[in-house]
N, C-alpha and C. Protein backbone atom coordinates (compact mmCIF):
# COMPACT_ATOMS: atom_id res chain seq x y z
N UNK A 1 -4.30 -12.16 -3.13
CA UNK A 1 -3.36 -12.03 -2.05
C UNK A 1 -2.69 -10.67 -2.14
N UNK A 2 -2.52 -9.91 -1.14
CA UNK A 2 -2.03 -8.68 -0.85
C UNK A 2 -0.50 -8.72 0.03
N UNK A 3 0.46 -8.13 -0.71
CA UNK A 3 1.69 -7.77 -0.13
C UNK A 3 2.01 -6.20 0.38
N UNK A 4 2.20 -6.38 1.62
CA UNK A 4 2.75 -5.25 1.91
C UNK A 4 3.75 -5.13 2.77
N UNK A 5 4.71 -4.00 2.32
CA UNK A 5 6.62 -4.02 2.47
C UNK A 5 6.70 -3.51 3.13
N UNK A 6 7.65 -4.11 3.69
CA UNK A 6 8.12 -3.16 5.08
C UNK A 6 10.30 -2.74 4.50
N UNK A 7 10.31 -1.64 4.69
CA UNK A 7 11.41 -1.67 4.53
C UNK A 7 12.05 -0.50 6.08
N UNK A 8 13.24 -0.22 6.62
CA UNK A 8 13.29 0.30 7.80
C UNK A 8 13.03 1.57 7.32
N UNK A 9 12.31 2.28 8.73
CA UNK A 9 11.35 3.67 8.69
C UNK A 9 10.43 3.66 8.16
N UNK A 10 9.49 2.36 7.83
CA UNK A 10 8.11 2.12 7.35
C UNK A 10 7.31 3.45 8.68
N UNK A 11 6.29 3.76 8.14
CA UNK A 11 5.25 4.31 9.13
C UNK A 11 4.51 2.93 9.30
N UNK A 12 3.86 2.79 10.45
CA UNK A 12 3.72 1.30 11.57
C UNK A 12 2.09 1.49 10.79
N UNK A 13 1.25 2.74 11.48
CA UNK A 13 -0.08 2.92 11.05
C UNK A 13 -0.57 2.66 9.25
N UNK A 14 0.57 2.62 8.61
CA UNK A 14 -0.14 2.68 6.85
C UNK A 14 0.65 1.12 6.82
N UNK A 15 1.58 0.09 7.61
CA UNK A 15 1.79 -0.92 7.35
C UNK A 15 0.73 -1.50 8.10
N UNK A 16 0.53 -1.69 8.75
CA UNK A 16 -0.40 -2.84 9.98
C UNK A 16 -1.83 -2.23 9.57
N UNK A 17 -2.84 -1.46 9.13
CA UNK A 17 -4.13 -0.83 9.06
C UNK A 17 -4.55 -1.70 7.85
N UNK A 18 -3.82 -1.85 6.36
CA UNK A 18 -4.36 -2.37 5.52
C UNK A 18 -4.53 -4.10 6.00
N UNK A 19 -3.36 -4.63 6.28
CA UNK A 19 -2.96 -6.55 7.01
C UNK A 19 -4.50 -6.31 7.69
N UNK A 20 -4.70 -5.30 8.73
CA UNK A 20 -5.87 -6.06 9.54
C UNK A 20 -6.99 -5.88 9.13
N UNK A 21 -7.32 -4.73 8.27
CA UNK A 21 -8.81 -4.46 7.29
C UNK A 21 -9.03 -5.15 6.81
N UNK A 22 -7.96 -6.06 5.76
CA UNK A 22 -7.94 -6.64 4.59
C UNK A 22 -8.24 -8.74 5.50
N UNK A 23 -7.41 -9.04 6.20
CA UNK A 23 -7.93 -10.30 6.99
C UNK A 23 -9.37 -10.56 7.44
N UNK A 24 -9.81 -9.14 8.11
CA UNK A 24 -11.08 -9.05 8.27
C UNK A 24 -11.94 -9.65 7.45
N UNK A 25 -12.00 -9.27 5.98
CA UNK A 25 -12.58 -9.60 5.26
C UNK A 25 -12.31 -10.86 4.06
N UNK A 26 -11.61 -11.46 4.77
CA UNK A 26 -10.56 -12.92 3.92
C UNK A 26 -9.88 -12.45 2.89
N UNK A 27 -9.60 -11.57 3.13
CA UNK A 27 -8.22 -11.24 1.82
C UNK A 27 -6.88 -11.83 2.53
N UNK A 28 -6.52 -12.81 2.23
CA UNK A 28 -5.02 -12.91 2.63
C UNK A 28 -4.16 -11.86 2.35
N UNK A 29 -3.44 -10.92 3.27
CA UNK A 29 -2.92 -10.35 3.29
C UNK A 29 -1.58 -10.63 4.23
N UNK A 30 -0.27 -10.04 3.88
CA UNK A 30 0.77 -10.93 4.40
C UNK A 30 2.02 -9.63 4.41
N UNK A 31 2.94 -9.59 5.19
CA UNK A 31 3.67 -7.99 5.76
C UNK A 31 5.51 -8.92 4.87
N UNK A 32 5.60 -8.34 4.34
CA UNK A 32 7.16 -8.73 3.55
C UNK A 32 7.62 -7.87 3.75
N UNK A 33 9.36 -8.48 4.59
CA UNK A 33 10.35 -7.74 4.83
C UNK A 33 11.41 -7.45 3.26
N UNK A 34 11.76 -5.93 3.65
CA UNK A 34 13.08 -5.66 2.10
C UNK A 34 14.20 -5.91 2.66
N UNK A 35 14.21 -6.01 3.85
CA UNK A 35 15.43 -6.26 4.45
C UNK A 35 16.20 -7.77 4.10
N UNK A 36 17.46 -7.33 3.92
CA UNK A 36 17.97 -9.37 3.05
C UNK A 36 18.10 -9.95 4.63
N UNK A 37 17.41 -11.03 4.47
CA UNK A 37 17.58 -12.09 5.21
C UNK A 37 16.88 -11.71 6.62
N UNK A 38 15.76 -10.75 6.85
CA UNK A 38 15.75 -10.32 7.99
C UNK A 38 13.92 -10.45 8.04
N UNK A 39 13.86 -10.82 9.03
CA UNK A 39 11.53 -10.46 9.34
C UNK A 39 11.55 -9.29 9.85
N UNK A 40 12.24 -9.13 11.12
CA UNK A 40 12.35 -7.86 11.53
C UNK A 40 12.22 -6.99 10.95
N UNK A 41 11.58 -5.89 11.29
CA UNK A 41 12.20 -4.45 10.83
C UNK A 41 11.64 -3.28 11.76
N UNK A 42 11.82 -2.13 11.48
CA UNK A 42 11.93 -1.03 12.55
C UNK A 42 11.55 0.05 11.81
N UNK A 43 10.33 0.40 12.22
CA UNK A 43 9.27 1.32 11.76
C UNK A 43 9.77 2.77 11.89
N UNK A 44 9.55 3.79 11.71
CA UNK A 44 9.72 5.26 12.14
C UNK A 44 9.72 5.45 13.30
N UNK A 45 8.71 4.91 14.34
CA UNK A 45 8.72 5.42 15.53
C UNK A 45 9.37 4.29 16.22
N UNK A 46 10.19 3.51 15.80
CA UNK A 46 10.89 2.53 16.97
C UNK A 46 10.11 1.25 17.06
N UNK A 47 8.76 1.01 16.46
CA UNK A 47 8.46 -0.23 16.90
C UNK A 47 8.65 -1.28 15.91
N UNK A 48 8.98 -2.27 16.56
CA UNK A 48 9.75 -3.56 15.43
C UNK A 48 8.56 -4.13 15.51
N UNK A 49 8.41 -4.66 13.78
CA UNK A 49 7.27 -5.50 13.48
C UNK A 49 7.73 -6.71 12.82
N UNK A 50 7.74 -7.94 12.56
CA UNK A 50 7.99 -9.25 12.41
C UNK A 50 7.14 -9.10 11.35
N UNK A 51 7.78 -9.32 10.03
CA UNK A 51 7.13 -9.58 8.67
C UNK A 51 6.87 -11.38 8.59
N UNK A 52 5.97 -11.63 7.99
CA UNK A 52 5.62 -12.67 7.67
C UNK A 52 6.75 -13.84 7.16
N UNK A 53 7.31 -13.26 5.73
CA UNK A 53 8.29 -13.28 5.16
C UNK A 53 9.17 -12.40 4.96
N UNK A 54 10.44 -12.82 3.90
CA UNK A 54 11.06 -12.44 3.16
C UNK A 54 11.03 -11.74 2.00
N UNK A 55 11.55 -10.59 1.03
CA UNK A 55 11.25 -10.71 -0.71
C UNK A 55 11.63 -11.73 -1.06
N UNK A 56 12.84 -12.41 -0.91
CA UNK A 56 13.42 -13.50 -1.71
C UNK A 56 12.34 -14.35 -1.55
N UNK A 57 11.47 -14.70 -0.98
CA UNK A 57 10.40 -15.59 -0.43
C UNK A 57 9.39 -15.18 -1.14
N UNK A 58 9.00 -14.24 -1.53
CA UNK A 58 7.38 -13.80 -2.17
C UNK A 58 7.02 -14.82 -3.23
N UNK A 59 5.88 -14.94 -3.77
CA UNK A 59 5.39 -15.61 -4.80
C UNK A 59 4.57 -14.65 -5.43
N UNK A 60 4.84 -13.86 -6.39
CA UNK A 60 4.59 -12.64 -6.97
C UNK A 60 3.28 -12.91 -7.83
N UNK A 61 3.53 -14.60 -8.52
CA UNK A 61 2.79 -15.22 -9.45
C UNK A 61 0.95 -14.93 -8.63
N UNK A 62 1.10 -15.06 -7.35
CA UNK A 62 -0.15 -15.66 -6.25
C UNK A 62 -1.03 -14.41 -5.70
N UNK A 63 -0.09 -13.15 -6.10
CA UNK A 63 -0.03 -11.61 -5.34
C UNK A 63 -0.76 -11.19 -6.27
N UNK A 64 -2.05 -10.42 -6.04
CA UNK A 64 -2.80 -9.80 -6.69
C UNK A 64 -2.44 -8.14 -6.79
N UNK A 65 -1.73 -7.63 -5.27
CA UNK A 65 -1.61 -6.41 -4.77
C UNK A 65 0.02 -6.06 -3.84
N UNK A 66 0.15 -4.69 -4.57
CA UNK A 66 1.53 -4.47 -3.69
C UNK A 66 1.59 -3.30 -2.97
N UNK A 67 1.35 -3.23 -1.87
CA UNK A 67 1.57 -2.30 -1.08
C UNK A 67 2.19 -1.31 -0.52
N UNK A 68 2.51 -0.64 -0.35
CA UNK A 68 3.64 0.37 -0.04
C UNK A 68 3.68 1.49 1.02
N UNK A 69 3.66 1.04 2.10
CA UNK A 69 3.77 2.08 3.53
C UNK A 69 4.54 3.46 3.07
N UNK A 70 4.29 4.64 3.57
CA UNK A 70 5.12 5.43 3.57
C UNK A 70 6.18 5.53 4.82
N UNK A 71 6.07 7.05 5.33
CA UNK A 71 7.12 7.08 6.55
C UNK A 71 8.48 7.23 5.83
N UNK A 72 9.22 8.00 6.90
CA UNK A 72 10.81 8.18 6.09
C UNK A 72 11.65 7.60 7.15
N UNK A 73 12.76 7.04 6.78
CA UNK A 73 12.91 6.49 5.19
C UNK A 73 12.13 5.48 4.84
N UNK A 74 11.69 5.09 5.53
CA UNK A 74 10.66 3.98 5.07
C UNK A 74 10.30 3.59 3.24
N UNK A 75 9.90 4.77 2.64
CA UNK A 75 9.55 5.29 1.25
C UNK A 75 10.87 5.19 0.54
N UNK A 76 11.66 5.93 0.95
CA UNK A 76 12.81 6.07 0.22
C UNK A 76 13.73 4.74 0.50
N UNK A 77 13.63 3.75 1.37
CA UNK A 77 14.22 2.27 1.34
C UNK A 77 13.60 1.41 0.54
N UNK A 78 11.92 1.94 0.22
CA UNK A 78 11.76 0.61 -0.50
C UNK A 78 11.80 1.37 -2.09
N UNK A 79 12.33 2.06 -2.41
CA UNK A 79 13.02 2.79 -4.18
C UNK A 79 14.01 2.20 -4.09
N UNK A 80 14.72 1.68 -3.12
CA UNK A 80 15.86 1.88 -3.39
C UNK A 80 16.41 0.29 -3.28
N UNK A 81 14.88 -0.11 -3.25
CA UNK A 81 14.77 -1.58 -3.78
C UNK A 81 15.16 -2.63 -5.44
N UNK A 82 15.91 -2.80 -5.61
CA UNK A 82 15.73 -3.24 -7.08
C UNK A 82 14.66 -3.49 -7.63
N UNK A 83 14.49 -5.01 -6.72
CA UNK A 83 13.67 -6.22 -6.85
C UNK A 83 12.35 -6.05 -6.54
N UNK A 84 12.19 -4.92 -5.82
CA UNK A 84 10.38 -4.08 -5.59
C UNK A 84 10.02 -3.38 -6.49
N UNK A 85 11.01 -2.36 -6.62
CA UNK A 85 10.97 -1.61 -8.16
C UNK A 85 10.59 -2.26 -9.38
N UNK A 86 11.18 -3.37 -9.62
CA UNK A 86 10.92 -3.88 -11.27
C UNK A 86 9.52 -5.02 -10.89
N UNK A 87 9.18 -5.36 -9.35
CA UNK A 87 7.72 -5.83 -9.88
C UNK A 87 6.59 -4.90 -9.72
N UNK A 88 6.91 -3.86 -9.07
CA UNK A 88 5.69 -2.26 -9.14
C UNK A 88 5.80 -2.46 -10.46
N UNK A 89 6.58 -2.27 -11.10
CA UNK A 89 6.84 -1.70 -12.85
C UNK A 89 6.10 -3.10 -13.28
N UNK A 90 6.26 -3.77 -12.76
CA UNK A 90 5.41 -5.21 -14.05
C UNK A 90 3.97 -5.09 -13.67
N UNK A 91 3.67 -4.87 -12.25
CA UNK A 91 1.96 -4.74 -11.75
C UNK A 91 1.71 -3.62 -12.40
N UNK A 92 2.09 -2.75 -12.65
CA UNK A 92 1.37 -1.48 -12.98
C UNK A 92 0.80 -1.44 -14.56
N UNK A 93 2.56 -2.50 -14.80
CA UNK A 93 1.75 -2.73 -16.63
C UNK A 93 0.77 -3.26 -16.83
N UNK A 94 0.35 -4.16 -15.91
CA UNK A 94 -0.37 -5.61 -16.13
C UNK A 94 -1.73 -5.39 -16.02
N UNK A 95 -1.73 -4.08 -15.29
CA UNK A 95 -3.52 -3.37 -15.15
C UNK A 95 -4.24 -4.62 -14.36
N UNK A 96 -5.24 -3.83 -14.07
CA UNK A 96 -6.77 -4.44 -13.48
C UNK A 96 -7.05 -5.55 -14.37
N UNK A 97 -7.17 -5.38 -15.50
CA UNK A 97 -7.44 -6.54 -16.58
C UNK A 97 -6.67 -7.82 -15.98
N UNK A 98 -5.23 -7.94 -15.55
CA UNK A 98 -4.59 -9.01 -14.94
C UNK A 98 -5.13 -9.52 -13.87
N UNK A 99 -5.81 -8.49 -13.02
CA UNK A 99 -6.03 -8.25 -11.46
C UNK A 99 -4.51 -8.15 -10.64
N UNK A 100 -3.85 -7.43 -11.14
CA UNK A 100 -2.55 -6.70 -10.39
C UNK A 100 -3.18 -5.37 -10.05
N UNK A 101 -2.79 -5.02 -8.81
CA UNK A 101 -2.71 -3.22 -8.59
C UNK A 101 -1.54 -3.19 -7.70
N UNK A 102 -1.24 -1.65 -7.86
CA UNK A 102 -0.32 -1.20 -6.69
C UNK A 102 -0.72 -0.16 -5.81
N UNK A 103 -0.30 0.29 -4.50
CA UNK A 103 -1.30 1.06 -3.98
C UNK A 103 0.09 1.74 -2.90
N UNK A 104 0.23 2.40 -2.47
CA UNK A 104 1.17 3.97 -1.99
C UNK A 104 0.34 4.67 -1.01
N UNK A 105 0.83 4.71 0.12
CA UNK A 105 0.28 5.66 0.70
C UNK A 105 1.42 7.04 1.31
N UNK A 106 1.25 8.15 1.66
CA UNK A 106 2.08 8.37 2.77
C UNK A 106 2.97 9.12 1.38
N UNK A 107 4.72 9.07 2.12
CA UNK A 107 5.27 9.51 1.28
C UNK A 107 5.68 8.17 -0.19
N UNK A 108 5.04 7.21 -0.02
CA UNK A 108 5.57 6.07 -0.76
C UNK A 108 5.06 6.28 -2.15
N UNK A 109 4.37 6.91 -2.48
CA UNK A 109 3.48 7.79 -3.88
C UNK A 109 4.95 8.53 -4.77
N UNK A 110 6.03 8.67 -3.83
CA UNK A 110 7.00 9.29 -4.81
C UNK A 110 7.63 8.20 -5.51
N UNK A 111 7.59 7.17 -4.74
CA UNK A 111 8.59 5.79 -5.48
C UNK A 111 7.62 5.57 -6.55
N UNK A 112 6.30 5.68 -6.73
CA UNK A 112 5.94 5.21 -7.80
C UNK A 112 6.17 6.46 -9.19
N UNK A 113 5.88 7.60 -8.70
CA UNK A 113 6.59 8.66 -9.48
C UNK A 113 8.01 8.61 -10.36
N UNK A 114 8.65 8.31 -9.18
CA UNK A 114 10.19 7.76 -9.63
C UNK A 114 10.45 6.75 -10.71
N UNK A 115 9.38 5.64 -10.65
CA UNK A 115 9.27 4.06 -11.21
C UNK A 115 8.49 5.28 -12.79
N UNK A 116 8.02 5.99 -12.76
CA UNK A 116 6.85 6.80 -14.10
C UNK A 116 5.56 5.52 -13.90
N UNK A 117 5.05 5.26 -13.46
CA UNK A 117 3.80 4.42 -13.14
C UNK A 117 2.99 5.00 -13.12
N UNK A 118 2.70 6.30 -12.61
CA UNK A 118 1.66 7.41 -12.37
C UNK A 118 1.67 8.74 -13.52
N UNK A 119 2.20 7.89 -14.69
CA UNK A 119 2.44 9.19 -15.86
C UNK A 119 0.42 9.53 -16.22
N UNK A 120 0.28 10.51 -16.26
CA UNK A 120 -1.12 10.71 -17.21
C UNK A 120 -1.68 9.80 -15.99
N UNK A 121 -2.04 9.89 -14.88
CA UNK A 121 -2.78 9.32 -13.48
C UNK A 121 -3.07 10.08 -12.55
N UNK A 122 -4.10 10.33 -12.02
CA UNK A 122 -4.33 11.10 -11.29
C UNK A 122 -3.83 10.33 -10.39
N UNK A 123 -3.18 10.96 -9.00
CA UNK A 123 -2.45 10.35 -7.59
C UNK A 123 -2.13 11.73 -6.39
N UNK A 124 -2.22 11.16 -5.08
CA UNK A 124 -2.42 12.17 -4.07
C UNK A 124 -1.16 11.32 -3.71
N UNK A 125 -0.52 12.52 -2.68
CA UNK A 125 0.52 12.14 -1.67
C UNK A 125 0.77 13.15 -0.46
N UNK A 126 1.61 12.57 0.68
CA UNK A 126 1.37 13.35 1.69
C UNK A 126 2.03 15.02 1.64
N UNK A 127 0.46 15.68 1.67
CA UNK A 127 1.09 17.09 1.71
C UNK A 127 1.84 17.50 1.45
N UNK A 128 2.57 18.48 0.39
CA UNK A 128 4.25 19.58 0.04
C UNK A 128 4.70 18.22 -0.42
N UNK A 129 4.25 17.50 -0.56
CA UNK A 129 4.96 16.53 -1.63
C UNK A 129 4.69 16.18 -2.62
N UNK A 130 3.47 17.14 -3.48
CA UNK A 130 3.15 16.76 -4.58
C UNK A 130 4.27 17.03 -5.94
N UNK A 131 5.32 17.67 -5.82
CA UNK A 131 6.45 17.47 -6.46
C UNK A 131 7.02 16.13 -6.74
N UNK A 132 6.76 15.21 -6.12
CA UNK A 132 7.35 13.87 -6.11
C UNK A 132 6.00 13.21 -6.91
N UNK A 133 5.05 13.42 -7.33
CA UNK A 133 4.31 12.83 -8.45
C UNK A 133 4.37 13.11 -9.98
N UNK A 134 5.33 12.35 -10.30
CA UNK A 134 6.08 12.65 -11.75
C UNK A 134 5.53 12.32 -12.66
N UNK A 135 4.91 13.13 -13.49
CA UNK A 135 4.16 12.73 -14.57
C UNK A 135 2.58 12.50 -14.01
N UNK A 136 2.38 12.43 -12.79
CA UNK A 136 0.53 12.35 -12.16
C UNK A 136 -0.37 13.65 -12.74
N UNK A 137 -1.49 13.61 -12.46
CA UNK A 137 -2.40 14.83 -12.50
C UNK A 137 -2.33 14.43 -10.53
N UNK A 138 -1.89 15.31 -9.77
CA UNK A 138 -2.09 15.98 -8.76
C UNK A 138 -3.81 16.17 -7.82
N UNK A 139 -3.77 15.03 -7.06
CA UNK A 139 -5.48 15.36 -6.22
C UNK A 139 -5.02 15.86 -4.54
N UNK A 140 -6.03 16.77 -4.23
CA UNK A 140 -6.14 16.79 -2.86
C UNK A 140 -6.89 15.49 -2.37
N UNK A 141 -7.69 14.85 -3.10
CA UNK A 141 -8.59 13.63 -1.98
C UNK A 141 -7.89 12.86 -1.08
N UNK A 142 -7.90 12.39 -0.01
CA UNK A 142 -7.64 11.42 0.95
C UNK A 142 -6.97 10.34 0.14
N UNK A 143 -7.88 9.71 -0.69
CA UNK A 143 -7.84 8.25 -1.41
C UNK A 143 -7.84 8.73 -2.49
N UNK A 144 -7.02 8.29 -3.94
CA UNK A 144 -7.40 7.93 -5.18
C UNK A 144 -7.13 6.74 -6.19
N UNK A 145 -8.25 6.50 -6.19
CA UNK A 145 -8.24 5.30 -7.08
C UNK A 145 -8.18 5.18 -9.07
N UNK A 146 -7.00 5.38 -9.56
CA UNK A 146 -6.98 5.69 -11.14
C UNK A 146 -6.71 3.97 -11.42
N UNK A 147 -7.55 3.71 -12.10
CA UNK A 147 -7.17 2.23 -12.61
C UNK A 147 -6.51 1.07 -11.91
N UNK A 148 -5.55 0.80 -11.51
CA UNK A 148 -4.66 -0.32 -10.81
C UNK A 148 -4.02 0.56 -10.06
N UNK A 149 -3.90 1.62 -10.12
CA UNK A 149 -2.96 2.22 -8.78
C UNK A 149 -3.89 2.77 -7.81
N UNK A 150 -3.97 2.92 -6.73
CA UNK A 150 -4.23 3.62 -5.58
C UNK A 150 -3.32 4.39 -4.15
N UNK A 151 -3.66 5.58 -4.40
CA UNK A 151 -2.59 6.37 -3.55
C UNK A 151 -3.51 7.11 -2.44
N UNK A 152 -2.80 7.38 -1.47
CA UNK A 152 -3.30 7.61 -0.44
C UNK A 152 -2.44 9.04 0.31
N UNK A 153 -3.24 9.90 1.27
CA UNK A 153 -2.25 10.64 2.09
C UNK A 153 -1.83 10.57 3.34
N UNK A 154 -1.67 10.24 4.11
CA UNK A 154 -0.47 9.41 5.00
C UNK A 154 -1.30 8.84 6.57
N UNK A 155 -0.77 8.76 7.41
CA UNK A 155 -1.23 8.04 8.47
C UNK A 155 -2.94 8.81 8.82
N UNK A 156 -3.50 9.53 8.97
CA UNK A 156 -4.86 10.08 9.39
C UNK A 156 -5.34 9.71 8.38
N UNK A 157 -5.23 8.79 7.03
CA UNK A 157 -6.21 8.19 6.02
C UNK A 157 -6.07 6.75 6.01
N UNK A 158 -5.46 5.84 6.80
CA UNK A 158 -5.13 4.82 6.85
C UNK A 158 -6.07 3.82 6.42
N UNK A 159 -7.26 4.05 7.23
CA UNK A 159 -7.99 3.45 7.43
C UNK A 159 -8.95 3.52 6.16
N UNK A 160 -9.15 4.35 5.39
CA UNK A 160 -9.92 4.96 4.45
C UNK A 160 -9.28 3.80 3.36
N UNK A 161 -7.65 4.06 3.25
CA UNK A 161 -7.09 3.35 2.26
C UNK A 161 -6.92 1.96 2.65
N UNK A 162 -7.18 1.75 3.82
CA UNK A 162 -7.75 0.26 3.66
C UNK A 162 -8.55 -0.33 3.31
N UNK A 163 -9.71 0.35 3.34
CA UNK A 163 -11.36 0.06 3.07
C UNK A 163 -11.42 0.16 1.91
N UNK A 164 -10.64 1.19 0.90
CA UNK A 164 -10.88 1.36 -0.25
C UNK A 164 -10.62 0.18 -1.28
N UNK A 165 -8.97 -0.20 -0.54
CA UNK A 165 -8.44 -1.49 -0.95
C UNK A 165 -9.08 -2.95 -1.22
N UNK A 166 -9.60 -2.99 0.21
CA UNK A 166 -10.61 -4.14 0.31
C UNK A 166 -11.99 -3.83 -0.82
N UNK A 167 -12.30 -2.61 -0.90
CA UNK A 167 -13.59 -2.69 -2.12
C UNK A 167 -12.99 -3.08 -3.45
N UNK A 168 -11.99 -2.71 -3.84
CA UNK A 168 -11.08 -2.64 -5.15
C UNK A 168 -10.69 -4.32 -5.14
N UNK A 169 -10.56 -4.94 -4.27
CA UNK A 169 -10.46 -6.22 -4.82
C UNK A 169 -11.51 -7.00 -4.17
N UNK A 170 -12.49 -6.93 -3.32
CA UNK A 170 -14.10 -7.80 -3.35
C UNK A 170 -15.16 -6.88 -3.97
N UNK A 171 -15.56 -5.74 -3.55
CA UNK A 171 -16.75 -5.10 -4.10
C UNK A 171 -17.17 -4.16 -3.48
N UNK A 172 -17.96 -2.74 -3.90
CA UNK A 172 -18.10 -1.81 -2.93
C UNK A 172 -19.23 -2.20 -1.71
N UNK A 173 -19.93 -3.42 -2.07
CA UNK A 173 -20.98 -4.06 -0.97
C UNK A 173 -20.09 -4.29 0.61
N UNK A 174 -18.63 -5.11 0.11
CA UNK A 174 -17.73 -5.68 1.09
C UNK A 174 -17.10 -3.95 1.69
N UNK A 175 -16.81 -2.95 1.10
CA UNK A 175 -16.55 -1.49 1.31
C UNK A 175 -17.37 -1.11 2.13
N UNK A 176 -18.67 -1.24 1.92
CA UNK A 176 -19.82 -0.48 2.82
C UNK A 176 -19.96 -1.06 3.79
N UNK A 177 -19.97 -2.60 3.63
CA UNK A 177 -20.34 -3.66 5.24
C UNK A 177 -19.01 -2.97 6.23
N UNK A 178 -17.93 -3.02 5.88
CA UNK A 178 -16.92 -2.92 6.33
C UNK A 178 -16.64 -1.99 7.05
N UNK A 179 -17.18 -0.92 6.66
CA UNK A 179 -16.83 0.77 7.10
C UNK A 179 -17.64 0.89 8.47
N UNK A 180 -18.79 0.30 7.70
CA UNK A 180 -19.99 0.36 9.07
C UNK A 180 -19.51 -0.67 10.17
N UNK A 181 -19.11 -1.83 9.96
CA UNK A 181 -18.54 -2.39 11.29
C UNK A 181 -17.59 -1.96 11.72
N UNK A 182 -16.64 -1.03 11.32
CA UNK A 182 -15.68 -0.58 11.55
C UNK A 182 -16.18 0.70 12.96
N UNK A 183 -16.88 1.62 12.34
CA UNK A 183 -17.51 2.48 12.89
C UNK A 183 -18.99 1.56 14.28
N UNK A 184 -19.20 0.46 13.58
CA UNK A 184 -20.46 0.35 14.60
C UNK A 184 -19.93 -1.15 14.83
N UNK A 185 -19.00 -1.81 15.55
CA UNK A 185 -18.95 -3.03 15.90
C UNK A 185 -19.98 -3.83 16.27
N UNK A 186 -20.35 -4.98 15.82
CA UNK A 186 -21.51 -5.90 16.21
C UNK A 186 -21.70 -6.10 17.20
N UNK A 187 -20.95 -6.13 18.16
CA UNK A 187 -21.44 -6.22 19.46
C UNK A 187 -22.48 -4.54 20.51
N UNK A 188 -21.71 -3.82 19.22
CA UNK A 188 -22.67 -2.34 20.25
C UNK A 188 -24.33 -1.92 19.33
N UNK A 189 -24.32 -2.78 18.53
CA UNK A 189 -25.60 -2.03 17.76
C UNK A 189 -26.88 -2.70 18.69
């Protein structure tokens, strides 16, 4: 099961791209609000998206994956999370071996910087922001995948870091089917 946070000034495209890649392919995937007591929330560009749940609501035990939209503040609301903060910090310990990962796209690659999760890790983030990868080895790629973390660079890779996601927890077979229906829908071939 895949969580991904919405906190206000999420970017809409790196929250909603992974939920619908990832359903596609039966990954339960599910949109959690940081906001206390609220589904709502209000993206960067104004559009309100209805989270599934709550944090107080998550079942962390059931969550394989934690997600992390960028967008400002979007990024900088969910650091400034307690209760997100200290379970990034427990997934990140827990490695692949657990089947925990965490994954950042956008500017949300600095909160994990911030958390030291990405010490001795290679990790990308959006453009003039590689200052905010603290302790990373620094990539230009689109996508990178170092062990349990995966980081991404911001809305024009969305889709990439969805697909990548979905291979990282079914298989690069489910990666390849995926890309290609993505690109060649069954109904036009």
């Amino acid at each position: 099961m895949v969580y991904v946070f919405l906190a206000e000034g999420f970017e809409e495209m790196e929250a909603i791209t992974p939920v619908d890649v990832l359903r596609r392919v039966d990954i339960p995937a599910y949109l959690v609000s940081t906001v206390p007591g609220e589904k709502t929330v209000t993206g960067a560009h104004g559009i309100k998206i209805t989270a599934d749940f709550c944090f107080e609501e998550a079942d962390f035990d059931a969550c394989n994956m934690i997600v992390l939209p960028g967008g400002l503040p979007g990024a900088t609301n969910l650091g400034a999370h307690e209760g997100l903060c200290e379970k990034i910090k427990e997934f990140a310990a827990a490695g692949e071996e657990a089947g925990k990962y965490v994954a950042a796209i956008c500017a949300a690659p600095m909160v994990l910087g911030e958390l030291g999760v990405l010490e001795g890790k290679m990790a990308t983030i959006y453009p003039g922001m590689e200052e905010e990868l603290k302790g990373a080895i620094p990539m230009k790629n689109r996508v990178v995948v170092d062990g349990n973390i995966i980081t991404s660079k911001g809305p024009g890779t969305a889709m990439e870091f969805a697909v990548e996601i979905a291979g990282v927890l079914k298989d690069k077979l489910t990666m390849a089917t995926l890309t290609f229906d993505l690109i060649m829908p069954k109904g036009l071939r």
